[in-house]
N, C-alpha and C. Protein backbone atom coordinates (compact mmCIF):
# COMPACT_ATOMS: atom_id res chain seq x y z
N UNK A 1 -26.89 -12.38 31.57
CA UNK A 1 -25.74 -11.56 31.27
C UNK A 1 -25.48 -11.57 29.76
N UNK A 2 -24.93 -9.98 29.06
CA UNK A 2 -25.01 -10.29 27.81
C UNK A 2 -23.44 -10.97 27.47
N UNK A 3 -23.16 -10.97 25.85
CA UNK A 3 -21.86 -10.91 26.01
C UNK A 3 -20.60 -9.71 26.40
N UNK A 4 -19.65 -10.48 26.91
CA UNK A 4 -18.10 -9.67 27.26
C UNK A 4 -18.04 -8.68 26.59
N UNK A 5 -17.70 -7.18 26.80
CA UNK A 5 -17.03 -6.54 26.03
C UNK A 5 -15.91 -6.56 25.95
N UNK A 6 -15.27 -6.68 24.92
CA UNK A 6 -13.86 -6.76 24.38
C UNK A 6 -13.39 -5.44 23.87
N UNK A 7 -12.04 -5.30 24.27
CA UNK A 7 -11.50 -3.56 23.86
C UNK A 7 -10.69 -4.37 22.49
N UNK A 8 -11.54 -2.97 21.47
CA UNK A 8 -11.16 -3.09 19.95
C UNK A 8 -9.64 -3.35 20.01
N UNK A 9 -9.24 -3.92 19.01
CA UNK A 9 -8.20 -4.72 18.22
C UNK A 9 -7.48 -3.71 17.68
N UNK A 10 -6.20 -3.63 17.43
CA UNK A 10 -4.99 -2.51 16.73
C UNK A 10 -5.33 -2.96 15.65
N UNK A 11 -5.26 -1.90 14.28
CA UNK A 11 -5.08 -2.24 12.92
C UNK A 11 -4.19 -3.40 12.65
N UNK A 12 -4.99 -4.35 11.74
CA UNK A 12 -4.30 -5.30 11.08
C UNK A 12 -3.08 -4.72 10.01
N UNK A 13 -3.66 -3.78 8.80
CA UNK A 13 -2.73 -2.79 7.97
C UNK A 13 -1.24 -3.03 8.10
N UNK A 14 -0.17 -2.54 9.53
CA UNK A 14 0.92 -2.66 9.43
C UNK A 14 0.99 -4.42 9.37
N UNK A 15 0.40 -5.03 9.94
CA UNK A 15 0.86 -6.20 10.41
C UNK A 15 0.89 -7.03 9.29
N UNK A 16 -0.22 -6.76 8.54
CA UNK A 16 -0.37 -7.29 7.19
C UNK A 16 0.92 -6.87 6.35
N UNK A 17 1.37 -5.46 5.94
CA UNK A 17 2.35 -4.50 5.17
C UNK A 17 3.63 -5.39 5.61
N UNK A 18 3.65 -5.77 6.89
CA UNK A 18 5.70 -6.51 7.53
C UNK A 18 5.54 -7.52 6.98
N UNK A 19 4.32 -8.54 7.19
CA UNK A 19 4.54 -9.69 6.25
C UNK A 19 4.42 -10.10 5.10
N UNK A 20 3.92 -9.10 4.04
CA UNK A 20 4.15 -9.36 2.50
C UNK A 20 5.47 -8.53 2.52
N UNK A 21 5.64 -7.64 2.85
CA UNK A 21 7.06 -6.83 2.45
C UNK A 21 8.62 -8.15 2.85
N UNK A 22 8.31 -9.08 3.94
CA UNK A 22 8.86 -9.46 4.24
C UNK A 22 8.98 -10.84 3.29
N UNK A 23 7.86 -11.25 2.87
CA UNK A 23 7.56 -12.47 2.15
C UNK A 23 8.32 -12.14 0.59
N UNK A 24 7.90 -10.68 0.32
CA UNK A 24 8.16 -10.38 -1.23
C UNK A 24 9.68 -10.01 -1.07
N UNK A 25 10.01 -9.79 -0.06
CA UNK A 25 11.77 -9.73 0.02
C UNK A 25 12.46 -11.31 -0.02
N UNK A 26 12.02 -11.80 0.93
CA UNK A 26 12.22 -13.41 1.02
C UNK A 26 12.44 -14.15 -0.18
N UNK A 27 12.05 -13.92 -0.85
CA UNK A 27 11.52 -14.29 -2.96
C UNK A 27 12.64 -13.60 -3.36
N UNK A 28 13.19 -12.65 -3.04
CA UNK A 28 14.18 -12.29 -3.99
C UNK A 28 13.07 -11.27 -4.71
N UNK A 29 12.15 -10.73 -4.48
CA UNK A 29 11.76 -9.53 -5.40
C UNK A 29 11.61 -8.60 -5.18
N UNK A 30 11.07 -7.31 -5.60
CA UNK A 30 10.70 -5.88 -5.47
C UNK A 30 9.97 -5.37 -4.69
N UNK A 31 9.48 -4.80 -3.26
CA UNK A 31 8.43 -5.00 -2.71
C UNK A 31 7.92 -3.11 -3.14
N UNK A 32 6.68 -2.91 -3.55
CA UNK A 32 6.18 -1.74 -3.87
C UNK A 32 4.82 -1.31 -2.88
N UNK A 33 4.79 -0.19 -2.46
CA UNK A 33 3.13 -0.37 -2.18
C UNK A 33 2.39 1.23 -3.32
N UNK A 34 1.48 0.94 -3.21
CA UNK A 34 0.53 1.67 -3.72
C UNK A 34 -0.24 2.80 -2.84
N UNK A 35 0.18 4.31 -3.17
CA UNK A 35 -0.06 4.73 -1.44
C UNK A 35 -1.49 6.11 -2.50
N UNK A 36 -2.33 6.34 -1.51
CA UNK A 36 -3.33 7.19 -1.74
C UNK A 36 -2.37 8.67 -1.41
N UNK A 37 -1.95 9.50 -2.28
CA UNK A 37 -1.03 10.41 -1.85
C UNK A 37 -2.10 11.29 -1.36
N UNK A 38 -3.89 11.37 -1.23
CA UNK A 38 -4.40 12.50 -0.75
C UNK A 38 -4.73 12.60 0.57
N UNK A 39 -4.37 11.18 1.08
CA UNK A 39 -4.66 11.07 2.15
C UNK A 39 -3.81 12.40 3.34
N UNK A 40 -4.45 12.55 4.24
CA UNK A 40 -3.67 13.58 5.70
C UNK A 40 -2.64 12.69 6.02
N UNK A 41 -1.47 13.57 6.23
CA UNK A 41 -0.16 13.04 6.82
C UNK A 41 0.93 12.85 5.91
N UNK A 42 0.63 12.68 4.37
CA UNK A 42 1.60 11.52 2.85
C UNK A 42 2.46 12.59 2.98
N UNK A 43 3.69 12.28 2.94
CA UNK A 43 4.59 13.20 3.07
C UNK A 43 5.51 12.54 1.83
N UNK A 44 5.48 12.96 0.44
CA UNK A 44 6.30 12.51 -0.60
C UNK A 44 6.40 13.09 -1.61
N UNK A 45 7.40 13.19 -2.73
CA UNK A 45 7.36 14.05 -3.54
C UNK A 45 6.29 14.79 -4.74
N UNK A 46 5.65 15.98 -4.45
CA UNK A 46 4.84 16.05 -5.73
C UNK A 46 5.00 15.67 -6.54
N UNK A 47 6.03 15.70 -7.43
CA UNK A 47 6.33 15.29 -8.98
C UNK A 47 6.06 14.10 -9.17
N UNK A 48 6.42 12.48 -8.05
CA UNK A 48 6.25 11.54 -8.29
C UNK A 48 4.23 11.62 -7.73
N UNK A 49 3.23 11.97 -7.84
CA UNK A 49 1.82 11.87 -7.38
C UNK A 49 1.44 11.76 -8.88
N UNK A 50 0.51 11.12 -9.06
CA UNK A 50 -0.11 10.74 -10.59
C UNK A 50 -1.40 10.47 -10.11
N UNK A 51 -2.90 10.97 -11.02
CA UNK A 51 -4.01 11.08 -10.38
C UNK A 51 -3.98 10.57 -8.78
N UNK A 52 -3.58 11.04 -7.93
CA UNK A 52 -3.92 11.06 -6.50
C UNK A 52 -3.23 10.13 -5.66
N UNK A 53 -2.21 9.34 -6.48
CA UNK A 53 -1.44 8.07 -6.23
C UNK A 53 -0.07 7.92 -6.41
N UNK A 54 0.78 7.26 -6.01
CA UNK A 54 1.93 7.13 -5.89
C UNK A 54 2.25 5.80 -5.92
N UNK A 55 3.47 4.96 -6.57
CA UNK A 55 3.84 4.36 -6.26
C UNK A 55 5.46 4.15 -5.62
N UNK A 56 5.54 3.58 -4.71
CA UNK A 56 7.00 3.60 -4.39
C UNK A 56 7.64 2.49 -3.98
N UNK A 57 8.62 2.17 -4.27
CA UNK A 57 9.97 1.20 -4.33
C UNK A 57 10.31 0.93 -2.78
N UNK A 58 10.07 0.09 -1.95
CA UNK A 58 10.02 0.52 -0.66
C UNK A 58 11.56 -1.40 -0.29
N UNK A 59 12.19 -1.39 -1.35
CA UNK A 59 13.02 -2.64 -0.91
C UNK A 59 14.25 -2.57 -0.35
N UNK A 60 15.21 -2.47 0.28
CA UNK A 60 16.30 -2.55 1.50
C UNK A 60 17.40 -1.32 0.11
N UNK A 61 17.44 -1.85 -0.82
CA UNK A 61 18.66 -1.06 -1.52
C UNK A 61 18.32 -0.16 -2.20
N UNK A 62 16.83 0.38 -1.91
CA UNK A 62 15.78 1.38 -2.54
C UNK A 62 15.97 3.14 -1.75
N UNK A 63 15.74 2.31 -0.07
CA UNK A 63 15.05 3.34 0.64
C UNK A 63 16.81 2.85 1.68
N UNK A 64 16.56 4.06 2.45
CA UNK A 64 17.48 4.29 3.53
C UNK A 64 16.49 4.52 4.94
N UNK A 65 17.24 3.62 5.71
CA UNK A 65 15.89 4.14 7.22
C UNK A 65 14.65 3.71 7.68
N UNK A 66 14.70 2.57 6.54
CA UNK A 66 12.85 1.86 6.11
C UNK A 66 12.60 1.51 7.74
N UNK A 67 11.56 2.05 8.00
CA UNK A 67 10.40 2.01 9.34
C UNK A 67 9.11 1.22 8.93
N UNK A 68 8.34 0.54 9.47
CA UNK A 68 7.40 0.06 9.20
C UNK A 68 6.48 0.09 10.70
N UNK A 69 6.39 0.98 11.64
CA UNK A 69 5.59 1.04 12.81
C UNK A 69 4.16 1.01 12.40
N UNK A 70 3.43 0.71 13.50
CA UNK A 70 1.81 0.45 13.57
C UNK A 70 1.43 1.90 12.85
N UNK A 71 1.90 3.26 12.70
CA UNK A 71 1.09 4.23 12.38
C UNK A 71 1.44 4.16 11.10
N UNK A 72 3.26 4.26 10.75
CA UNK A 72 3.50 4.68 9.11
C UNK A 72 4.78 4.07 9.22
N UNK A 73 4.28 4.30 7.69
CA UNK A 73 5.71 3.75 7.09
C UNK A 73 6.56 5.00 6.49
N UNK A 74 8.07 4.99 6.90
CA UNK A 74 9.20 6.08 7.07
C UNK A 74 10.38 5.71 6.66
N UNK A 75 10.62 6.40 5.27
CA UNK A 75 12.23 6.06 5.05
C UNK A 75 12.43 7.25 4.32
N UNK A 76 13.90 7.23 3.97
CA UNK A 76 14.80 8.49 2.82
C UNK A 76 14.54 7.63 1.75
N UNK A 77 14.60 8.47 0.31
CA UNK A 77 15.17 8.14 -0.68
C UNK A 77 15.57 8.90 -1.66
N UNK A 78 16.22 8.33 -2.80
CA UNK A 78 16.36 9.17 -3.62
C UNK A 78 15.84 9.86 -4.71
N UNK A 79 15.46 10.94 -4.60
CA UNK A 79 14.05 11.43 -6.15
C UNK A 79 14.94 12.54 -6.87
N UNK A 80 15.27 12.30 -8.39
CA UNK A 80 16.08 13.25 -8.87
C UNK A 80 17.21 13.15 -8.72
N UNK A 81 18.07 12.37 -7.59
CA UNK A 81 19.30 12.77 -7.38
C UNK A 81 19.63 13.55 -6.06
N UNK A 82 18.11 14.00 -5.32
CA UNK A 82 18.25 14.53 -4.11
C UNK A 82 17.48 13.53 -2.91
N UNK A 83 17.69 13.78 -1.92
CA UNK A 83 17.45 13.06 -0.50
C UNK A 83 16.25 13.26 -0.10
N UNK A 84 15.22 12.64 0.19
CA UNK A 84 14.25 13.25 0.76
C UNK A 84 13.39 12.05 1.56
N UNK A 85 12.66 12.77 2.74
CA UNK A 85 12.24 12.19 3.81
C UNK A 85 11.13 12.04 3.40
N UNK A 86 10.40 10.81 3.48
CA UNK A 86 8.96 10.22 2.63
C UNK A 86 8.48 9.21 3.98
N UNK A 87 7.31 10.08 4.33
CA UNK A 87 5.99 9.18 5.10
C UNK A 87 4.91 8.84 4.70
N UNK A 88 4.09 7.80 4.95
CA UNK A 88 3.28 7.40 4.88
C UNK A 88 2.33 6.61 5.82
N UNK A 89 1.11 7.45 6.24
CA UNK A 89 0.45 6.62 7.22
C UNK A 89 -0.27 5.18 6.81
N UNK A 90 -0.48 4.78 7.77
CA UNK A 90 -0.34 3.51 7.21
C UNK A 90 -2.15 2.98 6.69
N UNK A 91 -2.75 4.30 7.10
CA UNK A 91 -4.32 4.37 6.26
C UNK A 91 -4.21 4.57 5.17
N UNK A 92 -3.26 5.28 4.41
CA UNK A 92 -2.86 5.85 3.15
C UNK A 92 -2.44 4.44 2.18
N UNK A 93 -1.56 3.60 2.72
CA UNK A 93 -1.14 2.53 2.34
C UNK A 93 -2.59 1.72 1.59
N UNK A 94 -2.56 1.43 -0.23
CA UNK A 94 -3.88 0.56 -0.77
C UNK A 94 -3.15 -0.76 -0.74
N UNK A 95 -2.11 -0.81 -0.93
CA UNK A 95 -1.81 -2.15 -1.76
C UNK A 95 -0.23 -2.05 -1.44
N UNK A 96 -0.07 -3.94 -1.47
CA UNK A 96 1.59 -3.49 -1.45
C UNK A 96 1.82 -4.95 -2.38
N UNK A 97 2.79 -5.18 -2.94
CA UNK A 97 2.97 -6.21 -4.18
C UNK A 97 4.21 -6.24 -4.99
N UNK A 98 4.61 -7.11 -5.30
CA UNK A 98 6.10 -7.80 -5.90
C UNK A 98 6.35 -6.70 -7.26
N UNK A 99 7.07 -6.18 -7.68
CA UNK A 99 7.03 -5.31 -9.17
C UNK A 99 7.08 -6.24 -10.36
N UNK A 100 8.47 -7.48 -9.90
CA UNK A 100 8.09 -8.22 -10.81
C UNK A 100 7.11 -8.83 -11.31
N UNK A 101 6.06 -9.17 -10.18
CA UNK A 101 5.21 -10.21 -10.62
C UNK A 101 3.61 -10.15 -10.08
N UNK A 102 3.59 -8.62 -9.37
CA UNK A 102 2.41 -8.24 -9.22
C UNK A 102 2.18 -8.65 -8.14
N UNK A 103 2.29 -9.95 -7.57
CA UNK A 103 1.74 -10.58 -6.19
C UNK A 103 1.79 -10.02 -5.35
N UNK A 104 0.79 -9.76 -4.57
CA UNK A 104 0.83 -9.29 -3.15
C UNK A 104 -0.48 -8.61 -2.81
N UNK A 105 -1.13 -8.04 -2.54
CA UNK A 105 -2.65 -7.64 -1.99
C UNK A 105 -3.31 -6.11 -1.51
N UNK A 106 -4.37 -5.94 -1.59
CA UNK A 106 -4.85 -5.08 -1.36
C UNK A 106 -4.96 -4.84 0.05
N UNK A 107 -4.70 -3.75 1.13
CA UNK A 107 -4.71 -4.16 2.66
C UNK A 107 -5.94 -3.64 2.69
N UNK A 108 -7.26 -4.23 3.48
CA UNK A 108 -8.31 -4.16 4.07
C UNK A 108 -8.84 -2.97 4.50
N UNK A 109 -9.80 -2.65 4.55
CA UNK A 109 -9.96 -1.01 5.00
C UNK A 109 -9.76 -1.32 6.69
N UNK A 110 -9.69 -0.46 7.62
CA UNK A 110 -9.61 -0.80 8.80
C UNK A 110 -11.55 -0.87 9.70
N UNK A 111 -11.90 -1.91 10.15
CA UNK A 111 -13.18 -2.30 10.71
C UNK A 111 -13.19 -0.66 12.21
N UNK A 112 -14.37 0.07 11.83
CA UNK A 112 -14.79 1.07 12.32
C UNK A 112 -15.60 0.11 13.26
N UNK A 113 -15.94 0.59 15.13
CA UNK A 113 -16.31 0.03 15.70
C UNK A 113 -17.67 0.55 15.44
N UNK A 114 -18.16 1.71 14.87
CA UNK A 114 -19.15 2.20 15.07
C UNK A 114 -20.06 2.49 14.12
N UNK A 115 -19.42 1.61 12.61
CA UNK A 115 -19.71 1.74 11.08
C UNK A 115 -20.13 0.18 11.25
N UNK A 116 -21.24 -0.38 11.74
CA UNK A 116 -21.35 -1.94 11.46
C UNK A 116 -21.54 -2.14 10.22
N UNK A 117 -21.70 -1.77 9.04
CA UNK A 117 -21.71 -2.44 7.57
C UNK A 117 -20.23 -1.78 7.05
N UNK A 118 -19.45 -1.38 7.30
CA UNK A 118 -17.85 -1.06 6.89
C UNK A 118 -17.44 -2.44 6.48
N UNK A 119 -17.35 -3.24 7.45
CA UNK A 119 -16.10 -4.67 6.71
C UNK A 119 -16.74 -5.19 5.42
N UNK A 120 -18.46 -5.23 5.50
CA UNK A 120 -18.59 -5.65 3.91
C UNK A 120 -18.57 -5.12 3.03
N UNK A 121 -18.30 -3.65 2.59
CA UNK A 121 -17.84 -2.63 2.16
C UNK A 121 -16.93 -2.68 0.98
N UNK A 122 -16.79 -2.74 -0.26
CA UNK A 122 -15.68 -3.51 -0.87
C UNK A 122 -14.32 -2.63 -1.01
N UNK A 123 -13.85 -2.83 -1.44
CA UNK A 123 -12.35 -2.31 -1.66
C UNK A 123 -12.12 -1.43 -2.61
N UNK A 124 -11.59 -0.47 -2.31
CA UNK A 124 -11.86 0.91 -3.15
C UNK A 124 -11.18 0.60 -4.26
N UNK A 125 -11.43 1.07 -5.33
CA UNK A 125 -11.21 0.83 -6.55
C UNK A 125 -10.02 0.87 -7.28
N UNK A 126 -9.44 1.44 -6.34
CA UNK A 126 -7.95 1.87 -6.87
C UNK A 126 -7.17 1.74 -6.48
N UNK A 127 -7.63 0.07 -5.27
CA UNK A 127 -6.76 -0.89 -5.02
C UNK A 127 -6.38 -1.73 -6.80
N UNK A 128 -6.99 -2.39 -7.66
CA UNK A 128 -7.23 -2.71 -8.55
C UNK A 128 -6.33 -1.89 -9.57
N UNK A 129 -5.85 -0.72 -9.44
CA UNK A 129 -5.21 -0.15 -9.67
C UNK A 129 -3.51 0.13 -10.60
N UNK A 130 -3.41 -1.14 -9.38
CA UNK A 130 -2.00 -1.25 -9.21
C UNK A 130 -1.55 -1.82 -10.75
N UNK A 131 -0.36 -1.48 -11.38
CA UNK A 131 0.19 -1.90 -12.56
C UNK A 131 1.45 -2.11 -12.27
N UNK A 132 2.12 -2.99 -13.62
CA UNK A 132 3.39 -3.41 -13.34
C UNK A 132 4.27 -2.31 -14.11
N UNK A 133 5.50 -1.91 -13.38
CA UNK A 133 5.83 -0.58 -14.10
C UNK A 133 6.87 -0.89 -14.91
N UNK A 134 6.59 -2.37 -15.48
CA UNK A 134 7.21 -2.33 -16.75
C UNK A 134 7.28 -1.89 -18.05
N UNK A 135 5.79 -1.45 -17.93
CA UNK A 135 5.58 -0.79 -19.24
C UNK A 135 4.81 -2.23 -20.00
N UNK A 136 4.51 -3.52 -19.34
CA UNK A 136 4.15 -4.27 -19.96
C UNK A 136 2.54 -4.59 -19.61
N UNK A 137 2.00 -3.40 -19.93
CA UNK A 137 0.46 -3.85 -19.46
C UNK A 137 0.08 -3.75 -20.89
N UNK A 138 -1.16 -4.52 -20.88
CA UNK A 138 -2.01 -5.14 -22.13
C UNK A 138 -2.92 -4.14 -22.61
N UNK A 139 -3.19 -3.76 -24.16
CA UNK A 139 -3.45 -2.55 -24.67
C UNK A 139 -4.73 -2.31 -23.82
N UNK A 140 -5.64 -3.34 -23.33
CA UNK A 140 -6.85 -3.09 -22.95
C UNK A 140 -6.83 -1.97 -21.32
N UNK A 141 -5.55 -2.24 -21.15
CA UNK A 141 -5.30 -1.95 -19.64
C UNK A 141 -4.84 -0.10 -19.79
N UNK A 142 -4.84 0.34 -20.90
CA UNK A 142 -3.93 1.73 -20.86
C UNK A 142 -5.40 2.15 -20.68
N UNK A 143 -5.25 3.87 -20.38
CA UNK A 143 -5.99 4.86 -19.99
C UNK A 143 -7.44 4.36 -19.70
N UNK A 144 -8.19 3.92 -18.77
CA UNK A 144 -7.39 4.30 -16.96
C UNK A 144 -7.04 2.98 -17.07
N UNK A 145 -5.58 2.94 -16.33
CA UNK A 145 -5.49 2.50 -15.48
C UNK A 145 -6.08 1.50 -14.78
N UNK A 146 -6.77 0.36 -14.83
CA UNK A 146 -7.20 -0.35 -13.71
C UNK A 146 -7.23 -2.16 -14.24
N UNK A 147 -7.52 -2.75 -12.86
CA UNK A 147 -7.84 -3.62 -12.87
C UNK A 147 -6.47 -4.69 -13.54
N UNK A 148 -5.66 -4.66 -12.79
CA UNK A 148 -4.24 -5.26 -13.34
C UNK A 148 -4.13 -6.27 -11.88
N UNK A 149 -3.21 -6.34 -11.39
CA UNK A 149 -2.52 -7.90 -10.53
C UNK A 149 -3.43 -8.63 -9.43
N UNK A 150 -4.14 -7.23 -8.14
CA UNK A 150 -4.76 -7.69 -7.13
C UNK A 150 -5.64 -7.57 -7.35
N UNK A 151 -6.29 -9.55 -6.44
CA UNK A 151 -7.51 -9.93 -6.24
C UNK A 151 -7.84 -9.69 -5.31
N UNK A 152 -9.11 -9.69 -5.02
CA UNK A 152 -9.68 -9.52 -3.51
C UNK A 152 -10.17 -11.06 -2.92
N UNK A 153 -9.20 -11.56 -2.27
CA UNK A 153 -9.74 -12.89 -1.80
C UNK A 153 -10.52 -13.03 -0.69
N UNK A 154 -11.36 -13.58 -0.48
CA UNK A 154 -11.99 -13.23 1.35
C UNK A 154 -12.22 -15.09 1.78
């Protein structure tokens, strides 16, 4: 007999996203994620999209309505001075991390049952991405963009 088949596993992604959001709240800090705005489904303001990306403020006195379900993440906020309803699936989601202090991680691509070399696959590039929007990144770090707070630990 070979081995058991086992019925695939729900995305790690949200589960990962509740507990740094929850950890980086816990701290007393900023929790941000880093969302791929080209992805199908990103429902958020054009004006805030910058080469293909977004970042957003996702902490209790930020957003109104904050959802964090297995598919997306769903809240109001305020852009401009007006109200607006902002989704995000939770494939879209690269990174989520402290503003103050950068900490927090790149979320994993999700393991395809039918892609066997996917998990060693590395992490798209623009997880690495992520900057602190203080305006305090190091001259080496301006145009592009990259390679600022998250590591890829395995």
């Amino acid at each position: 007999m070979g081995e058991p088949v086992l019925p695939p596993m729900s995305s790690q992604r949200p589960y990962l996203l509740r507990a740094l959001y929850e950890w980086i709240a816990d701290n007393g800090m900023t929790p941000h994620v880093l969302v791929d705005a080209r992805m199908p489904g990103v429902r958020v303001p054009a004006h805030t999209v910058k080469d293909g990306q977004v970042v957003l403020n996702i902490a209790d006195r930020a957003v109104g309505k904050l959802q964090m379900d297995n598919d997306a993440l769903r809240f109001s906020a305020r852009f401009g001075g007006v109200s607006q309803s902002v989704v995000v699936p939770m494939a879209a989601v690269i990174a989520v991390y402290a503003r103050e202090t950068g900490q927090g991680m790149a979320l994993p691509p999700d393991l395809q049952v039918d892609a066997p070399g996917e998990a060693d696959a590395p992490v798209d590039e623009a997880a690495s991405a992520v900057q602190d929007e203080g305006g305090e990144t190091p001259p080496e770090a301006d145009p592009p963009k990259r390679g600022a707070h998250l590591r890829i630990v395995k």
